[in-house]
N, C-alpha and C. Protein backbone atom coordinates (compact mmCIF):
# COMPACT_ATOMS: atom_id res chain seq x y z
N UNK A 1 -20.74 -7.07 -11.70
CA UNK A 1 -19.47 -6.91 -11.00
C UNK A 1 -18.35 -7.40 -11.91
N UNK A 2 -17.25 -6.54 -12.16
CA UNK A 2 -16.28 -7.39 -13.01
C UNK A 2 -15.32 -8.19 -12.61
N UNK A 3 -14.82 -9.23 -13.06
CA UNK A 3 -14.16 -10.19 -13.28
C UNK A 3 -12.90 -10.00 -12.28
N UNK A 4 -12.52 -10.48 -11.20
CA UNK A 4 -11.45 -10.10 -9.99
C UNK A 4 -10.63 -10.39 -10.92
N UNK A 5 -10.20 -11.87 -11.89
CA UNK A 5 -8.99 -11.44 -12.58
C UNK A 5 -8.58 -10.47 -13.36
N UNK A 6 -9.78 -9.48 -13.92
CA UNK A 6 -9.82 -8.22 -15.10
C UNK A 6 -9.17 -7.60 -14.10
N UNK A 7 -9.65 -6.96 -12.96
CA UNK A 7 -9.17 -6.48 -12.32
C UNK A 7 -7.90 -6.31 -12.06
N UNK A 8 -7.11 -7.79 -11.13
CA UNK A 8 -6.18 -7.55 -11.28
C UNK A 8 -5.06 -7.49 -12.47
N UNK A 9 -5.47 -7.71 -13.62
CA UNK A 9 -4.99 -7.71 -14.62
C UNK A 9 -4.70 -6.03 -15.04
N UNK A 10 -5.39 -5.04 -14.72
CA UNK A 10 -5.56 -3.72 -14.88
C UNK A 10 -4.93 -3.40 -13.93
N UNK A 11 -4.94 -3.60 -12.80
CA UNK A 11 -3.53 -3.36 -11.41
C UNK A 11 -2.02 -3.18 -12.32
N UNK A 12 -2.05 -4.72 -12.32
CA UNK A 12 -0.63 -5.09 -13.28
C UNK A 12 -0.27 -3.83 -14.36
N UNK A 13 -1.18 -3.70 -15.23
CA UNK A 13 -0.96 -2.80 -16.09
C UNK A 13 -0.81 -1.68 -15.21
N UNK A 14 -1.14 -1.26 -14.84
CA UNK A 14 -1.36 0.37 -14.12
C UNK A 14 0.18 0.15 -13.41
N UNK A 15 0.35 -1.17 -12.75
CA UNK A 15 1.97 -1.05 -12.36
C UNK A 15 2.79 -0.40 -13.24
N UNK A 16 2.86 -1.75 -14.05
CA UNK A 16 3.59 -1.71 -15.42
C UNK A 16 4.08 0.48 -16.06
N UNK A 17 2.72 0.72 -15.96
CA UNK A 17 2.75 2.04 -17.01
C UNK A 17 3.41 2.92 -15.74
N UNK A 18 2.81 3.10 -14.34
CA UNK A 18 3.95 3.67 -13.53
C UNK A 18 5.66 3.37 -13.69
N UNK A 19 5.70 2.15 -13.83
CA UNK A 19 7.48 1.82 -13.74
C UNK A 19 7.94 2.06 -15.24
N UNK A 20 7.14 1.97 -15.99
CA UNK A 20 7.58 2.53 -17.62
C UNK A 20 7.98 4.16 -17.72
N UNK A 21 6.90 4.59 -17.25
CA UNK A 21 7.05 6.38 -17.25
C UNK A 21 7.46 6.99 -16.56
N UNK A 22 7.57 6.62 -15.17
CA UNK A 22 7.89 7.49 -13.95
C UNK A 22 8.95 6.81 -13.43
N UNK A 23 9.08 5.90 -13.40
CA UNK A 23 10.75 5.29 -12.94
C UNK A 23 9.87 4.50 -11.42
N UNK A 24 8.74 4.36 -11.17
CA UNK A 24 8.28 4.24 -9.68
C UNK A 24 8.21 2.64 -9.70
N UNK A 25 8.49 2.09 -8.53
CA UNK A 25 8.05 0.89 -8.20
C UNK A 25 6.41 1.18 -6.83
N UNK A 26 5.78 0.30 -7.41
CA UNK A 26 4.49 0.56 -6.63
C UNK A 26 4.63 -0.74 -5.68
N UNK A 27 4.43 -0.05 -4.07
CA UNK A 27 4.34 -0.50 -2.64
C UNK A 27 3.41 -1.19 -2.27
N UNK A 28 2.06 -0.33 -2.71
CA UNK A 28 0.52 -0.33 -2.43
C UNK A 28 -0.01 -0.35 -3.45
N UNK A 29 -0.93 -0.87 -3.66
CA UNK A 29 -2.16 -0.45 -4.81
C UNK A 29 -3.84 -0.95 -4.25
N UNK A 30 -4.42 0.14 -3.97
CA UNK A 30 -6.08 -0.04 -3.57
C UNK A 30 -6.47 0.33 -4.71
N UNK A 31 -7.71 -0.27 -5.38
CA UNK A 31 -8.80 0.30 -6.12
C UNK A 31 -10.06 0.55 -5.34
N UNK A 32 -9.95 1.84 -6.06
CA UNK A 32 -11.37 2.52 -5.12
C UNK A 32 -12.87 2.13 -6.08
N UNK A 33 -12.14 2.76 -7.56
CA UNK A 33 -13.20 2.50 -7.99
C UNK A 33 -12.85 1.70 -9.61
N UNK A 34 -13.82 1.43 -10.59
CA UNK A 34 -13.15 0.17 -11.27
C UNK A 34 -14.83 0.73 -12.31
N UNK A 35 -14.46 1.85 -13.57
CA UNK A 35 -15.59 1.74 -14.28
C UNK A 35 -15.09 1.41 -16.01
N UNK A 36 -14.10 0.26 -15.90
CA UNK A 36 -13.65 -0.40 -17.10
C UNK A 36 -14.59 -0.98 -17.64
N UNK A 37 -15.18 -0.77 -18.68
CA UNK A 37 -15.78 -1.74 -19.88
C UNK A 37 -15.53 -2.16 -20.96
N UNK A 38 -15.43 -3.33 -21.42
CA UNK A 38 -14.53 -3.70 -22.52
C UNK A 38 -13.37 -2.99 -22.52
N UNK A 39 -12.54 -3.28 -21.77
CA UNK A 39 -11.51 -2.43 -22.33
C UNK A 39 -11.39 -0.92 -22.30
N UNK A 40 -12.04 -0.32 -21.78
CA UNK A 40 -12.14 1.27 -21.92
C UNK A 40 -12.83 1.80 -20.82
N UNK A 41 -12.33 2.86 -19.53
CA UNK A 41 -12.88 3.45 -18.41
C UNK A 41 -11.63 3.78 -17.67
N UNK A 42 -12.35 4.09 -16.68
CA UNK A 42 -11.19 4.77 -15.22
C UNK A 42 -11.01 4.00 -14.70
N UNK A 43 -9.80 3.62 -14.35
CA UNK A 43 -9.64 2.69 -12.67
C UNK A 43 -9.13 3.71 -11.78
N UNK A 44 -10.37 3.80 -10.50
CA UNK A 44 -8.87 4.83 -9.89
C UNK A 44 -8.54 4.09 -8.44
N UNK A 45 -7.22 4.76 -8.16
CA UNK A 45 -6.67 3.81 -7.28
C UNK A 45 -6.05 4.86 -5.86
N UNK A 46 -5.69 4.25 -4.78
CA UNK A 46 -5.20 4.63 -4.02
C UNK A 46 -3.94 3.90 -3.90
N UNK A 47 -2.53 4.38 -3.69
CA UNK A 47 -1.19 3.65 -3.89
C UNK A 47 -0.30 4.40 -3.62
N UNK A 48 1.03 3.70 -3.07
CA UNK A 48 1.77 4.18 -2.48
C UNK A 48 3.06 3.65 -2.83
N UNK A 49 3.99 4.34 -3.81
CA UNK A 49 5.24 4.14 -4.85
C UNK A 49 6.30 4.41 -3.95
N UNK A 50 7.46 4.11 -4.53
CA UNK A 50 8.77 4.36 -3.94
C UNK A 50 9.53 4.72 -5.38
N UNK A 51 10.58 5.57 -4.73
CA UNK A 51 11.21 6.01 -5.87
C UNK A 51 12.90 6.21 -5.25
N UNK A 52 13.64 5.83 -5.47
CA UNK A 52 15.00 5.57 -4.89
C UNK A 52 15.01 5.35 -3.68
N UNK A 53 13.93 4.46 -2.85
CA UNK A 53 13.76 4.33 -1.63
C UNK A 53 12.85 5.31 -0.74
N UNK A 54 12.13 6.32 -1.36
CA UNK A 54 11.38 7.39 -0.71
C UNK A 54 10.02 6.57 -1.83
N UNK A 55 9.27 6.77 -0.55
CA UNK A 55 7.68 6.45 -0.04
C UNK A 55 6.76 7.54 -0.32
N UNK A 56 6.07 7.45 -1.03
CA UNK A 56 5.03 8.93 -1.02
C UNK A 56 3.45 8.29 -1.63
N UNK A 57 2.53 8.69 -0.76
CA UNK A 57 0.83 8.20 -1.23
C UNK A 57 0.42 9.18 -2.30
N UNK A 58 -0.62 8.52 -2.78
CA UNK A 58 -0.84 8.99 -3.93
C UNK A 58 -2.58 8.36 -4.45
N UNK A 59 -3.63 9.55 -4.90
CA UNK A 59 -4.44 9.10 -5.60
C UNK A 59 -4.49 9.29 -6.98
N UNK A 60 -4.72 8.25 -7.76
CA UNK A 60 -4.22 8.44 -9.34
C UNK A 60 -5.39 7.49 -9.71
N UNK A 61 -5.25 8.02 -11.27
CA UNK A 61 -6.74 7.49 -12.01
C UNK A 61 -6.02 7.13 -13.07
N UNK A 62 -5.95 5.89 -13.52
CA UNK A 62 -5.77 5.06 -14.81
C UNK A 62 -6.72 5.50 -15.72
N UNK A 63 -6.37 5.70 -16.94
CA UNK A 63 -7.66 5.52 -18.53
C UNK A 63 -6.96 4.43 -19.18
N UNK A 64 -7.52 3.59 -19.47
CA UNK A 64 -7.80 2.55 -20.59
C UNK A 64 -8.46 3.39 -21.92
N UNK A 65 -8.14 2.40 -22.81
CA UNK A 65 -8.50 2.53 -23.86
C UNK A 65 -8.33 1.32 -24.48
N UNK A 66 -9.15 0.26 -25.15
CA UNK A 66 -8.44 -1.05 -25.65
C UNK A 66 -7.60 -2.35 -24.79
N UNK A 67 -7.99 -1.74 -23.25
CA UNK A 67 -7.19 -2.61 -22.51
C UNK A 67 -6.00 -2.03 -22.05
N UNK A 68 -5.47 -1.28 -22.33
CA UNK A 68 -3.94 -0.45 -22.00
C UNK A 68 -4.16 0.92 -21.66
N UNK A 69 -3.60 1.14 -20.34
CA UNK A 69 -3.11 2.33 -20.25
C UNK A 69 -2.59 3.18 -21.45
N UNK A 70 -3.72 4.45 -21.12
CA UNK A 70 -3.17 5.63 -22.17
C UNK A 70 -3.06 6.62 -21.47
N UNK A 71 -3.09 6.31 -20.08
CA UNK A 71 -3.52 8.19 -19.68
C UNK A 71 -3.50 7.89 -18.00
N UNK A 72 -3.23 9.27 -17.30
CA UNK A 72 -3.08 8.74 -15.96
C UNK A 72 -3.08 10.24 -15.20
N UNK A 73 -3.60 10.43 -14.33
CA UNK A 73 -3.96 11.60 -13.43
C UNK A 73 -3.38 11.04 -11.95
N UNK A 74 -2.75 12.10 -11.30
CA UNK A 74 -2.09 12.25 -10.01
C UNK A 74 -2.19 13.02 -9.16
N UNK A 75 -2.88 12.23 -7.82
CA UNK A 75 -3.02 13.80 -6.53
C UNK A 75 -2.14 13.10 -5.51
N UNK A 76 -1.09 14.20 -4.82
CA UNK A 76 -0.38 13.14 -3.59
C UNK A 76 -1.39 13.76 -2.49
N UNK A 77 -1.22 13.14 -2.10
CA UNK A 77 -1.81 12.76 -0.56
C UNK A 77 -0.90 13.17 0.64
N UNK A 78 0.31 13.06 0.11
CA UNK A 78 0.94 13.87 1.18
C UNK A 78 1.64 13.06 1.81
């Protein structure tokens, strides 16, 4: 099982790279699933951003690589 602080440490980041690229502040953040090793896998998440005050859900999949976000996939939910 990995490390709850890795974890949330990869949250943070996954914040981080939303409010870097997309302008989003994140509301929510669930992890569904968490197949990071050393540094490198999917986190994917269930979360729910705001963006000039509008609310919208969202399932999105983090890639690591080295510990950092490189890559990121998006389904809204509606």
């Amino acid at each position: 099982m990995p490390d709850p602080l890795a974890v949330d440490e990869m949250v943070e980041k996954a914040k981080a790279y939303l409010k870097s690229h997309y302008g989003e502040d994140t509301v929510r953040m669930d992890v569904l699933e968490n197949s990071v090793e050393d540094g490198n896998g999917e986190l994917r998440v269930e979360c729910t951003v705001s963006i000039g005050g509008r609310t919208s859900d969202w399932a999105k999949t983090f890639y690591f690589s080295d510990g950092e976000v490189v890559n990121m996939r998006a389904r809204h939910l509606g």
